[in-house]
PDB file of N, CA and C in Angstrom:
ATOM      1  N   UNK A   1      53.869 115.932 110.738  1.00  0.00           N
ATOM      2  CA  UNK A   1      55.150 115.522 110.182  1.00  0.00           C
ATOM      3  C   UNK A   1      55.234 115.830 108.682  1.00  0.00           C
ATOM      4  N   UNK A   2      54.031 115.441 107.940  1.00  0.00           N
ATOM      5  CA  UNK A   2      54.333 115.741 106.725  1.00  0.00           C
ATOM      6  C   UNK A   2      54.595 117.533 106.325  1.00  0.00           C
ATOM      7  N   UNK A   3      53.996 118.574 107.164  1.00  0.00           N
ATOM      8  CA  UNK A   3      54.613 119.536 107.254  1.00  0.00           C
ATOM      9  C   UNK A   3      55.834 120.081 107.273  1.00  0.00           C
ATOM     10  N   UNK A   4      56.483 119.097 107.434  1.00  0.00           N
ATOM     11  CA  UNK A   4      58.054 119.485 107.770  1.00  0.00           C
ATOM     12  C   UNK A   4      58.872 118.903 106.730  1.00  0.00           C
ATOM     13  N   UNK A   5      58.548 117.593 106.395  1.00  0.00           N
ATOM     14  CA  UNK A   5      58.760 117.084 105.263  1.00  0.00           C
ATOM     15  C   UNK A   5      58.844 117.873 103.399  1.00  0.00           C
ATOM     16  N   UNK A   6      57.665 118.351 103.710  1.00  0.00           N
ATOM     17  CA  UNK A   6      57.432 119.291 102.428  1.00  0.00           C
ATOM     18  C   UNK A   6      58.553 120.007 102.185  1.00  0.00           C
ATOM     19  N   UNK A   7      58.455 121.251 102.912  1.00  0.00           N
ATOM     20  CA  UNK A   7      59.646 121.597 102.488  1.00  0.00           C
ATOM     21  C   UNK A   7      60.952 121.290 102.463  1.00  0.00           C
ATOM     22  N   UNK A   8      61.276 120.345 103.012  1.00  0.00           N
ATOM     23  CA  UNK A   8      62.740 119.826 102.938  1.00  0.00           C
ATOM     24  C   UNK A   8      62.523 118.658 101.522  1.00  0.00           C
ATOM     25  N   UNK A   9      61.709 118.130 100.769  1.00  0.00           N
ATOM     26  CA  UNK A   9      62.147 117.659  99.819  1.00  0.00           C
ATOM     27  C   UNK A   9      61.645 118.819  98.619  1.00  0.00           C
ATOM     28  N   UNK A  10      61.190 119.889  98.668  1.00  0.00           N
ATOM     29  CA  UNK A  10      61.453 121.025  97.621  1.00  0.00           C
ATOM     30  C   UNK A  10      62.517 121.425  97.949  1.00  0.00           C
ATOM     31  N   UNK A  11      63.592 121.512  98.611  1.00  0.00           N
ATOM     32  CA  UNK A  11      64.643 122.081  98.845  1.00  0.00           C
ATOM     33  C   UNK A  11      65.599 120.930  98.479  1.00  0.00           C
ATOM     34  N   UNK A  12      65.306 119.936  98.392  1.00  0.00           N
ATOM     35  CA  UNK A  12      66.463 118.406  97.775  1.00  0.00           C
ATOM     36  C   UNK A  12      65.799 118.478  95.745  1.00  0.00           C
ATOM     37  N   UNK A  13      64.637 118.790  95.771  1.00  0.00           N
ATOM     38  CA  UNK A  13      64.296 118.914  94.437  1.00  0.00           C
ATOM     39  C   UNK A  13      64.797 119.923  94.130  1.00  0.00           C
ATOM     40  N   UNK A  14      64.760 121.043  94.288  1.00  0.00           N
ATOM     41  CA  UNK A  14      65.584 122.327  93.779  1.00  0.00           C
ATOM     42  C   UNK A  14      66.870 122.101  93.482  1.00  0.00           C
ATOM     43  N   UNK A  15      67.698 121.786  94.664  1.00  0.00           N
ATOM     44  CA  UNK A  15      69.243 121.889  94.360  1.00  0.00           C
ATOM     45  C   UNK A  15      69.341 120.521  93.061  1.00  0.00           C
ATOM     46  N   UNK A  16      68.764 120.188  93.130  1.00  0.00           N
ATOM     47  CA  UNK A  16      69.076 118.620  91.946  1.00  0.00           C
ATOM     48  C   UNK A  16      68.956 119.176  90.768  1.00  0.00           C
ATOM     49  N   UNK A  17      67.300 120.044  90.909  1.00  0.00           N
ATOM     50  CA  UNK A  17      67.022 120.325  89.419  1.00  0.00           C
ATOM     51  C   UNK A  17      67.863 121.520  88.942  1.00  0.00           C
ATOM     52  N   UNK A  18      67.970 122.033  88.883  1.00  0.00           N
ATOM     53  CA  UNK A  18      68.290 123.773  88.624  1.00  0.00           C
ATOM     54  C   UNK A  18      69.803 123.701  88.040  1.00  0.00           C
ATOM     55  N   UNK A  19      70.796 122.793  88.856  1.00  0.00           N
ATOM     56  CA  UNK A  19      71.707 122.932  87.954  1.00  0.00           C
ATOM     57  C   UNK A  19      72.067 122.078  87.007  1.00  0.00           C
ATOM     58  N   UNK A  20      70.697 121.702  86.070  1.00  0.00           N
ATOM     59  CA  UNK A  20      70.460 120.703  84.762  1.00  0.00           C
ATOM     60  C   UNK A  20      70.287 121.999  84.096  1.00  0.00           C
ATOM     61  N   UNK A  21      69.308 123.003  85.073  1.00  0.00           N
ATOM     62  CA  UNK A  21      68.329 123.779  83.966  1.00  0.00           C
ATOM     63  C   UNK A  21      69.911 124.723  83.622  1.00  0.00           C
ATOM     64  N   UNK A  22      71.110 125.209  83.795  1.00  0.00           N
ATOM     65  CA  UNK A  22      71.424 125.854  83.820  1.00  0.00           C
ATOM     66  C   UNK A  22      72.866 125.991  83.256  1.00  0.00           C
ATOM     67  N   UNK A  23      72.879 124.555  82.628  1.00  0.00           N
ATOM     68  CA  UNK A  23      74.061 123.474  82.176  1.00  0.00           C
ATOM     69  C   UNK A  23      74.299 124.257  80.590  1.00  0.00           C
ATOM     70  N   UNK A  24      75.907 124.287  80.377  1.00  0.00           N
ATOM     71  CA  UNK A  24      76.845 125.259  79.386  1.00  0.00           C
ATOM     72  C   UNK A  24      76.371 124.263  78.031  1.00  0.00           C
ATOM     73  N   UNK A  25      76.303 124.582  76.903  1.00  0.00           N
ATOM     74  CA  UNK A  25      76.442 124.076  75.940  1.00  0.00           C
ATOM     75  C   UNK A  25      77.351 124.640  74.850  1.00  0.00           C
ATOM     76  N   UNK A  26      77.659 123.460  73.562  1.00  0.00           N
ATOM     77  CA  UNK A  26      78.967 124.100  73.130  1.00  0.00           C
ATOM     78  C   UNK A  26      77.827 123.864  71.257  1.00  0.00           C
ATOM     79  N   UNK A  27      77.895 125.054  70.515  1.00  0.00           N
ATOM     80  CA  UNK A  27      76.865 124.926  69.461  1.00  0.00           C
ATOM     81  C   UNK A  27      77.491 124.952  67.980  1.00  0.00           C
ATOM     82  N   UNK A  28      77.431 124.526  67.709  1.00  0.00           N
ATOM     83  CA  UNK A  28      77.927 124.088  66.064  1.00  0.00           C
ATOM     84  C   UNK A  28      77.147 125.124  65.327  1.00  0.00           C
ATOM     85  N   UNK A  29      78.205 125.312  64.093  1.00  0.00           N
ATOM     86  CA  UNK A  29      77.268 126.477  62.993  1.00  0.00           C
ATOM     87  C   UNK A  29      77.748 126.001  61.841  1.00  0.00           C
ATOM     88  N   UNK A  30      76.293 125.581  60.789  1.00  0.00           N
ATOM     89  CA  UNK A  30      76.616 125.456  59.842  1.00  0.00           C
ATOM     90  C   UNK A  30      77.599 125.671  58.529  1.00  0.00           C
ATOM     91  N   UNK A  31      78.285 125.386  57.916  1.00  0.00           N
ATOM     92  CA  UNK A  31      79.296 126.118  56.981  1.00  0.00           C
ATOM     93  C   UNK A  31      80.779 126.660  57.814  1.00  0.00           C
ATOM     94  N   UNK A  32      81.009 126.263  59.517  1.00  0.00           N
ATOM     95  CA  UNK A  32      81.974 126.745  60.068  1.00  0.00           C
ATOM     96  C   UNK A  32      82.621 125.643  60.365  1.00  0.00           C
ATOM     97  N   UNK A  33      83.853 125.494  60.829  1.00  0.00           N
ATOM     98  CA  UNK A  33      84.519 124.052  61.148  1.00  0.00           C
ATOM     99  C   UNK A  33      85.178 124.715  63.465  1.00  0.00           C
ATOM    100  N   UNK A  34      84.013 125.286  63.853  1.00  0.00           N
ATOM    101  CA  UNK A  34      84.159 125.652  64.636  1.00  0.00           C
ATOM    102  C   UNK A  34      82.911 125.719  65.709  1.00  0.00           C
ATOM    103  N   UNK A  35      83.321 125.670  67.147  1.00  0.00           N
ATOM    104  CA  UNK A  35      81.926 125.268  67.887  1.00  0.00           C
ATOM    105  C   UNK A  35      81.991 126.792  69.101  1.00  0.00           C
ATOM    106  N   UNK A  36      81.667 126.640  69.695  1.00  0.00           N
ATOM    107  CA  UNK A  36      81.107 128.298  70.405  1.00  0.00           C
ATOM    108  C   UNK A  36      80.493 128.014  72.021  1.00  0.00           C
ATOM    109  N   UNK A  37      81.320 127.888  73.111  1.00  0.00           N
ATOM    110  CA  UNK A  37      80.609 127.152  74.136  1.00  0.00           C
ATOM    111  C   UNK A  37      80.089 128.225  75.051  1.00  0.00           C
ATOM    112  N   UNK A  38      79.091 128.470  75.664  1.00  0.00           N
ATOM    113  CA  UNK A  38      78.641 128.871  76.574  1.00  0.00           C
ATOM    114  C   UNK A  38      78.075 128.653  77.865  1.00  0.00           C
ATOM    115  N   UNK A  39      77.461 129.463  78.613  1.00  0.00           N
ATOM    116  CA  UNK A  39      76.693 129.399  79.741  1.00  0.00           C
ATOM    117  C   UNK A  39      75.233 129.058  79.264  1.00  0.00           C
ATOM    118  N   UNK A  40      74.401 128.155  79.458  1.00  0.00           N
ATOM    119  CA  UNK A  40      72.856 128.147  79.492  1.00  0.00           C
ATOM    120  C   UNK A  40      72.479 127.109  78.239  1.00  0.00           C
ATOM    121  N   UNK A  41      71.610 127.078  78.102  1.00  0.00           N
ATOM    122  CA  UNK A  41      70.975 126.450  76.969  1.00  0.00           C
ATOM    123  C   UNK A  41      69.776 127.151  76.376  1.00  0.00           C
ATOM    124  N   UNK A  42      69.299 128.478  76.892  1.00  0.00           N
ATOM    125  CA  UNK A  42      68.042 129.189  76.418  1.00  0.00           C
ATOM    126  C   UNK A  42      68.296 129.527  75.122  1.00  0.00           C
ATOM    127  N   UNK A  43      67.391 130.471  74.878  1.00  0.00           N
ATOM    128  CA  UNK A  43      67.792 131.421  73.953  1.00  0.00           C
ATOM    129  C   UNK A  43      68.384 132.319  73.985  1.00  0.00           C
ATOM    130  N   UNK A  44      68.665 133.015  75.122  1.00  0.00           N
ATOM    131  CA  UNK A  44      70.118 133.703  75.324  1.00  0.00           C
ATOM    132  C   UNK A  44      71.290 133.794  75.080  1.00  0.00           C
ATOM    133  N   UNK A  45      71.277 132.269  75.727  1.00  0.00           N
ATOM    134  CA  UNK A  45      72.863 131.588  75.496  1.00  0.00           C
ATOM    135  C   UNK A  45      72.823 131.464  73.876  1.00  0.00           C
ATOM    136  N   UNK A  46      71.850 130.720  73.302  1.00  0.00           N
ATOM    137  CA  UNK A  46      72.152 130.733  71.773  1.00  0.00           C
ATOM    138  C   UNK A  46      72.417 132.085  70.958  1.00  0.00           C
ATOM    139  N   UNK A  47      71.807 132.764  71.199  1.00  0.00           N
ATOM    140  CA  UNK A  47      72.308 134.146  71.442  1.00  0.00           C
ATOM    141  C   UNK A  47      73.620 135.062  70.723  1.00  0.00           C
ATOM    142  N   UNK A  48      73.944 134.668  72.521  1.00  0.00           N
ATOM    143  CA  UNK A  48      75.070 134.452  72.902  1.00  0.00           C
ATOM    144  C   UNK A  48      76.202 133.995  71.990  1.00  0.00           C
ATOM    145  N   UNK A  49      76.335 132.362  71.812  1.00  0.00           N
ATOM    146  CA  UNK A  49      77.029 131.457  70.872  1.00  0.00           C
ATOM    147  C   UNK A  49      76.623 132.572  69.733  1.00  0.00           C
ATOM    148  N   UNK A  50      75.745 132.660  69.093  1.00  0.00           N
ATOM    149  CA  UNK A  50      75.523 133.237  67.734  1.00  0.00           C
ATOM    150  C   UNK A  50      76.590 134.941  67.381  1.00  0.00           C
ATOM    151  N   UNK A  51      76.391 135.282  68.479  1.00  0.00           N
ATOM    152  CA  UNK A  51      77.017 136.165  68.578  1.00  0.00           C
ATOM    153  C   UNK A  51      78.930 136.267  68.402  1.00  0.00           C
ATOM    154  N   UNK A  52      79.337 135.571  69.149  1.00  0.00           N
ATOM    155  CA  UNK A  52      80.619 135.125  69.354  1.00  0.00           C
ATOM    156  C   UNK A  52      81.192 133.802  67.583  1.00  0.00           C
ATOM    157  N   UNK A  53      80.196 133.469  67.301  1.00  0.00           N
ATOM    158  CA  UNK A  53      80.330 133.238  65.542  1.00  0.00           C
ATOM    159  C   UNK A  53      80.769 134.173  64.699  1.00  0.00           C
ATOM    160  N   UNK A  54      79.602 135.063  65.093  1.00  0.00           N
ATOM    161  CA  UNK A  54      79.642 136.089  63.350  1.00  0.00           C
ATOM    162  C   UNK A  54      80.893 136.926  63.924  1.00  0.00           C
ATOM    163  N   UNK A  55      81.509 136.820  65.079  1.00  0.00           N
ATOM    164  CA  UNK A  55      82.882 137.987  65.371  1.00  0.00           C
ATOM    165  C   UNK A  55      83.951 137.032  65.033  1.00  0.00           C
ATOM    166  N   UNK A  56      83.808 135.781  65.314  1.00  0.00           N
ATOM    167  CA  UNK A  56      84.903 135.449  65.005  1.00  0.00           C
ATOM    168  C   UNK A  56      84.731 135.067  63.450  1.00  0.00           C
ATOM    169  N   UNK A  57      84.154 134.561  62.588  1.00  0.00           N
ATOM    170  CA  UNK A  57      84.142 134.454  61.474  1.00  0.00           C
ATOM    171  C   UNK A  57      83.988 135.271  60.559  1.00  0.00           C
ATOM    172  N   UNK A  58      83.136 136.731  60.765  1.00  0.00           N
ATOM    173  CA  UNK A  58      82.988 137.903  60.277  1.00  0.00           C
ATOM    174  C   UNK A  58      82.222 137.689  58.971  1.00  0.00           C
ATOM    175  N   UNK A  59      81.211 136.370  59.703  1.00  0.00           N
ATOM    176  CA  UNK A  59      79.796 136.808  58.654  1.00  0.00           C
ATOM    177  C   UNK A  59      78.602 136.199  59.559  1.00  0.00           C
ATOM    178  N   UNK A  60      77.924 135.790  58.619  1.00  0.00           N
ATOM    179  CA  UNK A  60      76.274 135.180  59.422  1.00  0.00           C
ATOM    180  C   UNK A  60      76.675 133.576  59.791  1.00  0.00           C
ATOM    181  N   UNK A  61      75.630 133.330  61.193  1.00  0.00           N
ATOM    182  CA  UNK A  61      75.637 131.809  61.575  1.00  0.00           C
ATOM    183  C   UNK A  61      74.561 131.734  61.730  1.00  0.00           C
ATOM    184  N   UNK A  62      74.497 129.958  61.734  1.00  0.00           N
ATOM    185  CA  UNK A  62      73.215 129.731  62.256  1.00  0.00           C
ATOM    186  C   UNK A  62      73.823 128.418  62.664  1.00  0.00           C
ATOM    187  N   UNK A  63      73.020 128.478  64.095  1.00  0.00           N
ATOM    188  CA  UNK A  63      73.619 127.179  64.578  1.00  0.00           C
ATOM    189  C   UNK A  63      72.798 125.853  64.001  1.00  0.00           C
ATOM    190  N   UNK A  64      73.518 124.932  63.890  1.00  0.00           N
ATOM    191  CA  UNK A  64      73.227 123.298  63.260  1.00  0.00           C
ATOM    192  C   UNK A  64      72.920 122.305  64.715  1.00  0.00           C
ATOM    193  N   UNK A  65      73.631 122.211  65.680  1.00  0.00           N
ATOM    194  CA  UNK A  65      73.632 121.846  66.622  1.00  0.00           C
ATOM    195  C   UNK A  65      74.404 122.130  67.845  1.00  0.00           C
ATOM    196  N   UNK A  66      73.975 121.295  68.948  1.00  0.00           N
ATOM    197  CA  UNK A  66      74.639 121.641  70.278  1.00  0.00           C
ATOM    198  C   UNK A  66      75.525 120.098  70.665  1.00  0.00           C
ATOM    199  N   UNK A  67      76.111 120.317  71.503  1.00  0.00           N
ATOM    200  CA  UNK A  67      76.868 118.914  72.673  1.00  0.00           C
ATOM    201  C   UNK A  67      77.956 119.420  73.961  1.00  0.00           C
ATOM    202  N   UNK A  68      78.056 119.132  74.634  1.00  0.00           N
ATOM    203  CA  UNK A  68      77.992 118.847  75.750  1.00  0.00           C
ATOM    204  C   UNK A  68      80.016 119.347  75.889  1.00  0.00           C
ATOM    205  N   UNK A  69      80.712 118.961  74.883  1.00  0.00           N
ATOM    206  CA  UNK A  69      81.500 119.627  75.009  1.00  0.00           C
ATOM    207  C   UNK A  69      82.163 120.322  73.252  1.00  0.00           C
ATOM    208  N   UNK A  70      83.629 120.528  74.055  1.00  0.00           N
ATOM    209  CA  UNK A  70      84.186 120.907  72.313  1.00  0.00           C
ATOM    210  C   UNK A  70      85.740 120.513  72.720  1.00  0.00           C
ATOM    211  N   UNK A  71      86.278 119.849  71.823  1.00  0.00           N
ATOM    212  CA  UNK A  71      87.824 119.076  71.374  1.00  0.00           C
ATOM    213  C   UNK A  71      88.171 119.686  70.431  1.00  0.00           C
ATOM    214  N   UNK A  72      89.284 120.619  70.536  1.00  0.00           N
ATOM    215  CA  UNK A  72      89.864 121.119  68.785  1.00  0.00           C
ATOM    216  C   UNK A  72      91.001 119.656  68.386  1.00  0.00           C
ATOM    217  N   UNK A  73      90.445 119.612  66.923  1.00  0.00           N
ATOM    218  CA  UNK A  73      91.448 118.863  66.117  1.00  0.00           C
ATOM    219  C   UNK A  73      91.507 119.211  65.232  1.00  0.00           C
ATOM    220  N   UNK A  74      91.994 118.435  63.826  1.00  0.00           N
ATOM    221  CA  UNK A  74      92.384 118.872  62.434  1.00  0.00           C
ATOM    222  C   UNK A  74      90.861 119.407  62.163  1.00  0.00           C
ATOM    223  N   UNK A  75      89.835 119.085  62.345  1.00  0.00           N
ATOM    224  CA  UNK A  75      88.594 119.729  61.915  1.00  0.00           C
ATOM    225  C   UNK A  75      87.499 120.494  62.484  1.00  0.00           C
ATOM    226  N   UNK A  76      88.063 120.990  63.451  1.00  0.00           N
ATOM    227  CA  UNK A  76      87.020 121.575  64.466  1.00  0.00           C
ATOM    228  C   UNK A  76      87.900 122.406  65.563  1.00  0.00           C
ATOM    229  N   UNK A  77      87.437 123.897  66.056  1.00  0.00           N
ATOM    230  CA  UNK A  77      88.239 124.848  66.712  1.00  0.00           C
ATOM    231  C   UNK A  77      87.271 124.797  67.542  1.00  0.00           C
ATOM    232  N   UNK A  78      87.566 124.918  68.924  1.00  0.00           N
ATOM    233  CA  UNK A  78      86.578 125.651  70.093  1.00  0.00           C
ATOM    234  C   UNK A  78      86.581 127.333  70.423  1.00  0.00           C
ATOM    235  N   UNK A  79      85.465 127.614  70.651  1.00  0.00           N
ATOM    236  CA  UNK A  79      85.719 129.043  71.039  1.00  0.00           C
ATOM    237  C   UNK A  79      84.787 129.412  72.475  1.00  0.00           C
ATOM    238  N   UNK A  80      85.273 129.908  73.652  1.00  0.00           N
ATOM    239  CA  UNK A  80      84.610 130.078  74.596  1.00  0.00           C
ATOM    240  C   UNK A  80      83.578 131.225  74.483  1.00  0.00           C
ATOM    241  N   UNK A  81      82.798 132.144  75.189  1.00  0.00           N
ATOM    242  CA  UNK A  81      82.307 132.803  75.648  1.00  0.00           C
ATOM    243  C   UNK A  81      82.754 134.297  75.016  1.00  0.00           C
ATOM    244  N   UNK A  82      84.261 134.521  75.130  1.00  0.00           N
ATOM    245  CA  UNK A  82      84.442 135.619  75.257  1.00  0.00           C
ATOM    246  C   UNK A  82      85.225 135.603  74.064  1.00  0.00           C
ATOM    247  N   UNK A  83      85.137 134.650  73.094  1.00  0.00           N
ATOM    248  CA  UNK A  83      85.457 134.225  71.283  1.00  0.00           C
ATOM    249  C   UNK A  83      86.893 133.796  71.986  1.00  0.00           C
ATOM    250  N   UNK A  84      87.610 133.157  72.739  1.00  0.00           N
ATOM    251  CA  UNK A  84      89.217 132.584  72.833  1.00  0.00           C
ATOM    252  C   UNK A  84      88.676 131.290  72.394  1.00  0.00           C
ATOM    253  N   UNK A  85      90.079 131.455  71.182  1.00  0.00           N
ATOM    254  CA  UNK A  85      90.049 129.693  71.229  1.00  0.00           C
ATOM    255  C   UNK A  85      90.667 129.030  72.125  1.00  0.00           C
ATOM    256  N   UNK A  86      90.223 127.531  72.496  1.00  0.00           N
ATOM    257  CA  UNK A  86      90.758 126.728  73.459  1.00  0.00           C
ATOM    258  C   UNK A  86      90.628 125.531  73.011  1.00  0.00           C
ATOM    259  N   UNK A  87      91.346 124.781  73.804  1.00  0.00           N
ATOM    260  CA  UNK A  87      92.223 123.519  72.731  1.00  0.00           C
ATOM    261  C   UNK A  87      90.857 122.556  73.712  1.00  0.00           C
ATOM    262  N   UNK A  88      90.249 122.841  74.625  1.00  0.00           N
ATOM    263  CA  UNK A  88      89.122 122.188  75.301  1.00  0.00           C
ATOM    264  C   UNK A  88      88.526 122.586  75.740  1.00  0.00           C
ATOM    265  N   UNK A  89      86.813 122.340  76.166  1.00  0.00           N
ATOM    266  CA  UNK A  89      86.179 123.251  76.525  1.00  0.00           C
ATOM    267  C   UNK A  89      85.022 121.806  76.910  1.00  0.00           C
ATOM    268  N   UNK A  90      84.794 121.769  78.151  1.00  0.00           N
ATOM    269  CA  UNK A  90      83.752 120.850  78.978  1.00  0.00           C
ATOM    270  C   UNK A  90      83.304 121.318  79.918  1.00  0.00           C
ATOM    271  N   UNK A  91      82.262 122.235  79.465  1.00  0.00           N
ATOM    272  CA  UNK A  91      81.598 123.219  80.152  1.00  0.00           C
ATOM    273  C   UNK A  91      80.404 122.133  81.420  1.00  0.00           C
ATOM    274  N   UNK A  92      79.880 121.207  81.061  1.00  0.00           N
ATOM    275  CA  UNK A  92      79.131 120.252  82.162  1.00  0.00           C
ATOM    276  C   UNK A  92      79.954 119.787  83.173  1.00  0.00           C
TER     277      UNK A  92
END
């Protein structure tokens, strides 16, 4: 029995874990009043975000931090993936 078992709770652990590992983040850059959301959390995705900064601002970033989403208001613009701004962005 425990044979059978095994793999059916790696297959309940997988689907649980994986789409944590794989969760959008939205990254803040120092000196910008603007956040940059993407796919992933690696270094790719930061990347990524870093990338979609220096085009839309048309100099150097460095990101300060990450969260979970992005709200534009009087002090802060969102920008997706593909540099559009959007008035929201809750990529989780």
């Amino acid at each position: 029995m425990n044979r059978q078992l095994l793999p059916a709770l790696a297959i309940a652990l997988t689907t649980l874990l994986l789409p944590a590992l794989a969760e959008a983040r939205c990254y803040a850059f120092r000196d910008k009043d603007f956040k940059v959301c993407v796919e992933g959390s690696n270094g790719s995705a930061r990347s990524q975000a870093t990338s979609v900064c220096e085009d839309v601002s048309g100099g150097d970033c460095r990101i300060s931090g990450d969260s979970g989403e992005c709200r534009r208001s009087s002090s802060v613009r969102c920008y997706d993936a593909n540099g559009d701004e959007q008035s929201h962005i809750n990529p989780d």
